[in-house]
C-alpha atoms as a PDB file:
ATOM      1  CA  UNK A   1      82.642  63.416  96.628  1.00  0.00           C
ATOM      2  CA  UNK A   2      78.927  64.380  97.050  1.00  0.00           C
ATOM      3  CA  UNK A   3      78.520  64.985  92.968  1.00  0.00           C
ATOM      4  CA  UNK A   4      80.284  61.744  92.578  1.00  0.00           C
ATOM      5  CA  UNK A   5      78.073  59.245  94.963  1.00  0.00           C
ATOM      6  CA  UNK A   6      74.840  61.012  93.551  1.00  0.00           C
ATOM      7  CA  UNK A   7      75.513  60.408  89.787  1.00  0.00           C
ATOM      8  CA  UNK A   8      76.896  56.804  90.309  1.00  0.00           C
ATOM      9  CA  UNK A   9      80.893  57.551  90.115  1.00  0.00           C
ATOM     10  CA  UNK A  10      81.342  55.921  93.945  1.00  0.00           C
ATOM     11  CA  UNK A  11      78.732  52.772  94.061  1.00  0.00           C
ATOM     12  CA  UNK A  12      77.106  51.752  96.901  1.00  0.00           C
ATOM     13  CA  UNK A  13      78.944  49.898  99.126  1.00  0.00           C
ATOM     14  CA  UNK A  14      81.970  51.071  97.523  1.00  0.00           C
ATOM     15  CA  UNK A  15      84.828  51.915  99.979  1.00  0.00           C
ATOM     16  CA  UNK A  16      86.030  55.818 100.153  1.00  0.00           C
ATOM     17  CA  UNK A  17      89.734  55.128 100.154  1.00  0.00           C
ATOM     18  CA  UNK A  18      91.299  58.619 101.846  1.00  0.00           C
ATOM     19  CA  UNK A  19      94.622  58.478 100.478  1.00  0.00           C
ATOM     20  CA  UNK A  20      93.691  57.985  96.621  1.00  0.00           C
ATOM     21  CA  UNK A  21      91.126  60.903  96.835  1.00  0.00           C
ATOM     22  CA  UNK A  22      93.632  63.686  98.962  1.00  0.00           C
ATOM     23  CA  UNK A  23      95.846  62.505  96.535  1.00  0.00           C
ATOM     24  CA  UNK A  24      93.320  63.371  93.062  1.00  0.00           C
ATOM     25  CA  UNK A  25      92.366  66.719  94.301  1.00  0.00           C
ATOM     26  CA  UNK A  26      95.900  67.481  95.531  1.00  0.00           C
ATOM     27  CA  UNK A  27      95.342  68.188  99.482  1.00  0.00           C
ATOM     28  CA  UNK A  28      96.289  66.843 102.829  1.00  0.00           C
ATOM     29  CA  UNK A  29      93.867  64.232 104.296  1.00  0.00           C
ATOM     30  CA  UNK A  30      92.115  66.644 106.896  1.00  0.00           C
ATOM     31  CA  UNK A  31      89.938  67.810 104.434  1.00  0.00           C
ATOM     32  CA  UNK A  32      89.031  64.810 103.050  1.00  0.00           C
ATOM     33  CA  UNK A  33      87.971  63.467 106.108  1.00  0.00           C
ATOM     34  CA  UNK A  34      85.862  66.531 106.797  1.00  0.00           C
ATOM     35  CA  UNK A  35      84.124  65.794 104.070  1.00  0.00           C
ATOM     36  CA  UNK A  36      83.386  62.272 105.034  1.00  0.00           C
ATOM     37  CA  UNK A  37      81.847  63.464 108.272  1.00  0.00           C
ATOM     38  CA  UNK A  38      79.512  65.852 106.454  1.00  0.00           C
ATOM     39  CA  UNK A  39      78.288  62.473 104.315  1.00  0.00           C
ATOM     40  CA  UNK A  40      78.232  60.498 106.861  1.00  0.00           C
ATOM     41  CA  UNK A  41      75.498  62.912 108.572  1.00  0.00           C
ATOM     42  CA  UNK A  42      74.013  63.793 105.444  1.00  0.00           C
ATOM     43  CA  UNK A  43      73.479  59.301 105.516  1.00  0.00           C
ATOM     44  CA  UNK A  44      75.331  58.799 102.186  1.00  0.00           C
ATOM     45  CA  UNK A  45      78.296  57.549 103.672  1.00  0.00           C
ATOM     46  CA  UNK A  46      78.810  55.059 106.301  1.00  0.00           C
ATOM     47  CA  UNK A  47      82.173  52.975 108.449  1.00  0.00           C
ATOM     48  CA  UNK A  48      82.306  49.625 109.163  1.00  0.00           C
ATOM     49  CA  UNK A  49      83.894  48.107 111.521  1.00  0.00           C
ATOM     50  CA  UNK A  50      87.522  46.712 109.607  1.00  0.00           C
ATOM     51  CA  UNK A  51      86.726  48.260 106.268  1.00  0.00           C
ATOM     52  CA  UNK A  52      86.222  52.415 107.120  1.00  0.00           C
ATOM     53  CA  UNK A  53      84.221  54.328 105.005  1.00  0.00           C
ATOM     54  CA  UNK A  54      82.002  52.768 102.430  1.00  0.00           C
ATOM     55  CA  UNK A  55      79.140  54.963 100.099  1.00  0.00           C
ATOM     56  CA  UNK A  56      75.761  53.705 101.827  1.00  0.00           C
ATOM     57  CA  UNK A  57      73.788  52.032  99.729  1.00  0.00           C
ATOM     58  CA  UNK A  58      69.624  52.730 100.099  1.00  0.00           C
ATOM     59  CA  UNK A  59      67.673  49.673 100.908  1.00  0.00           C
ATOM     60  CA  UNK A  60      64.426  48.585 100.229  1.00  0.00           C
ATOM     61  CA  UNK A  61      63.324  49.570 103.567  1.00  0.00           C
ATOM     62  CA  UNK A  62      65.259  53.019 103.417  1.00  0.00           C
ATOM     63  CA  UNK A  63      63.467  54.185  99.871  1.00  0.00           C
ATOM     64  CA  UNK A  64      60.215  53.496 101.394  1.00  0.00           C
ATOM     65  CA  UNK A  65      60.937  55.200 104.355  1.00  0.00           C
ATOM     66  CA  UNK A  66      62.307  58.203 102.824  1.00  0.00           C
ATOM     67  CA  UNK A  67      59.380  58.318 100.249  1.00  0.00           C
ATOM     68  CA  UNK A  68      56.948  58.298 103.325  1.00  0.00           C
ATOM     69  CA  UNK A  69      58.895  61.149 105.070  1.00  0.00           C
ATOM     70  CA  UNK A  70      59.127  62.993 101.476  1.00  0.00           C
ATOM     71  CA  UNK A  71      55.403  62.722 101.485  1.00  0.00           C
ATOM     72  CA  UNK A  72      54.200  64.842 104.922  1.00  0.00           C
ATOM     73  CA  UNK A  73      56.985  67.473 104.035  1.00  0.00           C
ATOM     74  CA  UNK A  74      56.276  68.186 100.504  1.00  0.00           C
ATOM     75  CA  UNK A  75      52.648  68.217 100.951  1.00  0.00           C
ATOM     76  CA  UNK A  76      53.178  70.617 104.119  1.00  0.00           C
ATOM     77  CA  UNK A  77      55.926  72.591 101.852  1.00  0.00           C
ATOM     78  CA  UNK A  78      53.690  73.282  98.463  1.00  0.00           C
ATOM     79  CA  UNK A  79      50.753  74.124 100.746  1.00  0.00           C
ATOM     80  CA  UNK A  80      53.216  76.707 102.434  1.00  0.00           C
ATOM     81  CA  UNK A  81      54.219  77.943  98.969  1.00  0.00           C
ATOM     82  CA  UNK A  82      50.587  77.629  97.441  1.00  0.00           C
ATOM     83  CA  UNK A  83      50.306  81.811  98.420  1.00  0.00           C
ATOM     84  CA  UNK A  84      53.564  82.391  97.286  1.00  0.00           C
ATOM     85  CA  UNK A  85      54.101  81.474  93.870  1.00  0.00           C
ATOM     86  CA  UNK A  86      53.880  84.123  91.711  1.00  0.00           C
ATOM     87  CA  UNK A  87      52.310  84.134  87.852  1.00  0.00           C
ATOM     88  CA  UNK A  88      55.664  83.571  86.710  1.00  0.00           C
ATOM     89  CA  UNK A  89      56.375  80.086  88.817  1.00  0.00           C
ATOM     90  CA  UNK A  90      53.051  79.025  87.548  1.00  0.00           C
ATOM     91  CA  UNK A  91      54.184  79.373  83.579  1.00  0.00           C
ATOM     92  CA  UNK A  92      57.586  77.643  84.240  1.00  0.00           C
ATOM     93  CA  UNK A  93      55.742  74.989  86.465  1.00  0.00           C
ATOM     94  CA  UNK A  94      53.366  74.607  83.302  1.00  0.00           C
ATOM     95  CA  UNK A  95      56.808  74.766  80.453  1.00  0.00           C
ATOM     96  CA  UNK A  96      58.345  72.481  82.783  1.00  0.00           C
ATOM     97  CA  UNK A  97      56.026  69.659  82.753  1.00  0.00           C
ATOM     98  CA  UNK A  98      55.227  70.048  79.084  1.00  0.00           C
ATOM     99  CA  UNK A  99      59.004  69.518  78.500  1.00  0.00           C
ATOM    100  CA  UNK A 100      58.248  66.340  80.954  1.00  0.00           C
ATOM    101  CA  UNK A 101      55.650  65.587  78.533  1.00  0.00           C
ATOM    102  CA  UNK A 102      57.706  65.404  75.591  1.00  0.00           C
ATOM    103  CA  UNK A 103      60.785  63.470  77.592  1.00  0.00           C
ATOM    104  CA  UNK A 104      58.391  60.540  78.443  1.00  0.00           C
ATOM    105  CA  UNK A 105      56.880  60.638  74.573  1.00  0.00           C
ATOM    106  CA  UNK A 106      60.846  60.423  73.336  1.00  0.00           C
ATOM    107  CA  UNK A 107      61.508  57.673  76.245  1.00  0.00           C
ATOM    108  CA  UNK A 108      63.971  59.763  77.927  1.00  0.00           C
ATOM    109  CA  UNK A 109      63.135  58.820  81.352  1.00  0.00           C
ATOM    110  CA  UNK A 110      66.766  60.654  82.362  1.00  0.00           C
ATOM    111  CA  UNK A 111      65.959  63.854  81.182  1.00  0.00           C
ATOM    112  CA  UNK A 112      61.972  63.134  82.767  1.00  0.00           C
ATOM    113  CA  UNK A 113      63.366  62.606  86.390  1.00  0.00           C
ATOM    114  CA  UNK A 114      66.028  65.711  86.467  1.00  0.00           C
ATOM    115  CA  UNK A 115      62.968  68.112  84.776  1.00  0.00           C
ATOM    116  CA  UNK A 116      60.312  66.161  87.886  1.00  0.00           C
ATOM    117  CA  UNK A 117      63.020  67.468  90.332  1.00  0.00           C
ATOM    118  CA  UNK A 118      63.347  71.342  88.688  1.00  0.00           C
ATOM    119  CA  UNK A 119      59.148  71.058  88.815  1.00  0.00           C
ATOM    120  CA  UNK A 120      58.937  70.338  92.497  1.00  0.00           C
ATOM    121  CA  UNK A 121      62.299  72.504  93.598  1.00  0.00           C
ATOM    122  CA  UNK A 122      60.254  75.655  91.565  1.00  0.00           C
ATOM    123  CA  UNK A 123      57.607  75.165  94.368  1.00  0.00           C
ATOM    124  CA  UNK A 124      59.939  74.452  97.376  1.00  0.00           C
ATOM    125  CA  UNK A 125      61.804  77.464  96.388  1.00  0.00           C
ATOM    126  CA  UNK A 126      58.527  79.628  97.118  1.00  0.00           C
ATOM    127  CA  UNK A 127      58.522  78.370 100.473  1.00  0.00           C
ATOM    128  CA  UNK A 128      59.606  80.583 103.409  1.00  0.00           C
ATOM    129  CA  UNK A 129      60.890  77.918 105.883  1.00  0.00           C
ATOM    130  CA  UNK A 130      63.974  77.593 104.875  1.00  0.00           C
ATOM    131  CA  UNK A 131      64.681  74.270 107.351  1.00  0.00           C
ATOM    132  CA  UNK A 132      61.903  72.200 105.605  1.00  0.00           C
ATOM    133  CA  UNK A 133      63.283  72.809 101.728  1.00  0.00           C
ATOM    134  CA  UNK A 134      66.635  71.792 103.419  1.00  0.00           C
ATOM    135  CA  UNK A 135      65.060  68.943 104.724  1.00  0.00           C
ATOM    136  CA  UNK A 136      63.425  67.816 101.455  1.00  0.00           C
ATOM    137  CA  UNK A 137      66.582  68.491  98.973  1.00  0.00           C
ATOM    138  CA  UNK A 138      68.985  66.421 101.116  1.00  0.00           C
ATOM    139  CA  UNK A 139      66.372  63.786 101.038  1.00  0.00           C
ATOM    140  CA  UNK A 140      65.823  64.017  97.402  1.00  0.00           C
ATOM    141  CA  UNK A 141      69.897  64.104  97.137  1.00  0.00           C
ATOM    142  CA  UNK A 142      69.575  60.319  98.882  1.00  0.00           C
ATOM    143  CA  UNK A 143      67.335  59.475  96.167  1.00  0.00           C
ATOM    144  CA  UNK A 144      69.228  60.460  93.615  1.00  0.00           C
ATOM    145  CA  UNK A 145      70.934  57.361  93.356  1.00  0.00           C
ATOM    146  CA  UNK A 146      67.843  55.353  92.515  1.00  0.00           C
ATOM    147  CA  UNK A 147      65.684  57.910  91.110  1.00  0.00           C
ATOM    148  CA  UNK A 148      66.641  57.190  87.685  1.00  0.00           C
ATOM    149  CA  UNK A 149      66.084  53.433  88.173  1.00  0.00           C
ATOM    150  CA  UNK A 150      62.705  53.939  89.744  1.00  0.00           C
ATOM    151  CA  UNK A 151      61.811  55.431  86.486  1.00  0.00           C
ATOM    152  CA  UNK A 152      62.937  52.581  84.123  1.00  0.00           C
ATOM    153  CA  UNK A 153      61.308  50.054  86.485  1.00  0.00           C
ATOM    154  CA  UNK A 154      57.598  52.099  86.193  1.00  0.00           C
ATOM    155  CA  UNK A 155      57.603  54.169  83.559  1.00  0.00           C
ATOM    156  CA  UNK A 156      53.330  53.836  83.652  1.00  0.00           C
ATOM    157  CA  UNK A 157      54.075  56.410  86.821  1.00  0.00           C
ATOM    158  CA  UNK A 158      55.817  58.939  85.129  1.00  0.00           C
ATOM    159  CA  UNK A 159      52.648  59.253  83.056  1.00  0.00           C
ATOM    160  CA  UNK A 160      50.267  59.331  85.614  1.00  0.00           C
ATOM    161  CA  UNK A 161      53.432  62.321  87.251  1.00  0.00           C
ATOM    162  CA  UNK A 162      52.547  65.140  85.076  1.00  0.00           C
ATOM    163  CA  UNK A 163      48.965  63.877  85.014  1.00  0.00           C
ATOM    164  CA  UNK A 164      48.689  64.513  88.652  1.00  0.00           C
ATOM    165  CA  UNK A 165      50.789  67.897  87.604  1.00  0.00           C
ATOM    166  CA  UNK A 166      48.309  69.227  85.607  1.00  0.00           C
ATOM    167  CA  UNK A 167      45.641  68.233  88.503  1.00  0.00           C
ATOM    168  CA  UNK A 168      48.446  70.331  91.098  1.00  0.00           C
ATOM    169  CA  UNK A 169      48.720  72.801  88.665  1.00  0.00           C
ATOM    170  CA  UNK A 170      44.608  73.935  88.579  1.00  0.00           C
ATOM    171  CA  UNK A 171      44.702  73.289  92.274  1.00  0.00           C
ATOM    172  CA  UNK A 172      47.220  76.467  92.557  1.00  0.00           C
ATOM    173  CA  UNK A 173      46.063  78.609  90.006  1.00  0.00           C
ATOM    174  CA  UNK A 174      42.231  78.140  91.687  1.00  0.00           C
ATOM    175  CA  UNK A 175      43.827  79.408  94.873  1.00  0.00           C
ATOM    176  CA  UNK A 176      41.969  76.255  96.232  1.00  0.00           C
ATOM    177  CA  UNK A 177      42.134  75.650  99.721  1.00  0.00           C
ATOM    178  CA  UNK A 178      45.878  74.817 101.351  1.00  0.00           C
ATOM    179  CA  UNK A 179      44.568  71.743 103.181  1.00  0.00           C
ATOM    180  CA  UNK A 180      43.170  70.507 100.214  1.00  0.00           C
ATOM    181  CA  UNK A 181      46.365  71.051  98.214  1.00  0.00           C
ATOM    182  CA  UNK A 182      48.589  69.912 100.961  1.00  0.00           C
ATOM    183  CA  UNK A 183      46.177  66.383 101.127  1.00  0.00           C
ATOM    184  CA  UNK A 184      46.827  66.378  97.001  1.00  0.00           C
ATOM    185  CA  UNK A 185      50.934  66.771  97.036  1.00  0.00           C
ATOM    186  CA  UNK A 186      50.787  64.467  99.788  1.00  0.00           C
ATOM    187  CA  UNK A 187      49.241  61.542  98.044  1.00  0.00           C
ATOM    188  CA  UNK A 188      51.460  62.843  94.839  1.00  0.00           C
ATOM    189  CA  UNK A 189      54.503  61.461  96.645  1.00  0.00           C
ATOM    190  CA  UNK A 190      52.500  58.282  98.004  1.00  0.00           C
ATOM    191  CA  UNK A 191      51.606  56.908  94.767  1.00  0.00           C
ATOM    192  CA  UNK A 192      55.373  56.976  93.709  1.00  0.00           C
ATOM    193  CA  UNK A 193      55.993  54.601  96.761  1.00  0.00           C
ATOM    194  CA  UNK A 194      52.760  52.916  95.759  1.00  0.00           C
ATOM    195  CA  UNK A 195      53.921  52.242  92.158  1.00  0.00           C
ATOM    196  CA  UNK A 196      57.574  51.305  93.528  1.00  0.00           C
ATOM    197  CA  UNK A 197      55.995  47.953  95.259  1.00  0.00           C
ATOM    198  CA  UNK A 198      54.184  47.011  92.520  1.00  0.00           C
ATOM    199  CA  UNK A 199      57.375  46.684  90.563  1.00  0.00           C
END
């Protein structure tokens, strides 16, 4: 149910009918409404009053919020992983933006946004508290859903993206100072929701 409200199967507002999916995966109904509960907390599914469960669909108001909250943990999580990352990270970190290179040169703004997320999750996953890169996936999960369009509405930010990668990038292998890369990955995530409102 998760895979299918992150890649656009269930729409928003869309109502989870219980019957119809106990019935596709061939169980009883307990589990099915197990799994609503866990959606409901992770905030991609909510009930209304006379309808029941309906895929929660992310606002204006929500996207910048969660952008703004993306932006204090990320920058606190790559400074945490800046000592971390290992001489190995660092080449796929550099492959994985070139590839991100050569997505936005071909236009392939789909491929550009799930190689952006493997680029960031290579530095989360350096990270030793293990709370915080929870925290950031399942917000990136609740972006999911608009990611994709964010890119087709400003593509002129996925440029500046692995500009500002390359910039990250030096930062790390210069050992420069945590607060200064924390400040850097920060503002990384704030000119997304800067570029979003210009739109």
């Amino acid at each position: 149910m998760k895979t299918r409200i992150l890649d656009g199967t269930y729409a928003p507002k869309e109502r989870i009918i219980i019957d119809q999916i106990a019935k596709e995966i061939g169980s009883s109904h307990i589990p099915v409404r197990e799994a609503i509960r866990r959606l409901e907390a992770d905030q991609l599914i909510e009930y209304r009053a006379n309808v029941g469960a309906v895929v929660q669909s992310l606002n204006d108001d929500a996207y910048k919020e969660t952008l703004e909250f993306l932006s204090v943990l990320e920058g606190y999580a790559t400074a945490m992983s800046a000592t971390s990352l290992t001489s190995e990270d660092l080449s796929q970190l550099h492959d994985l933006n070139s590839q991100m290179k050569e997505a936005l040169h071909t236009f392939d703004l789909q491929l550009f946004g799930q190689l952006n997320k493997a680029f960031h999750y290579v530095i989360y996953d350096a990270c030793t508290n293990e709370l915080l890169v929870k925290s950031i996936k399942d917000a990136w999960d609740k972006l999911d859903t608009v990611r994709t369009r964010g890119f087709h509405s400003f593509p002129l930010r996925a440029n500046d993206s692995v500009l500002e990668h390359d910039q990250l990038l030096e930062m790390l292998e210069q050992k420069q100072p945590v607060d200064r890369i924390e400040k850097f990955a920060r503002q990384h995530k704030q000119n997304t929701l800067r570029a979003s409102k210009q739109t």
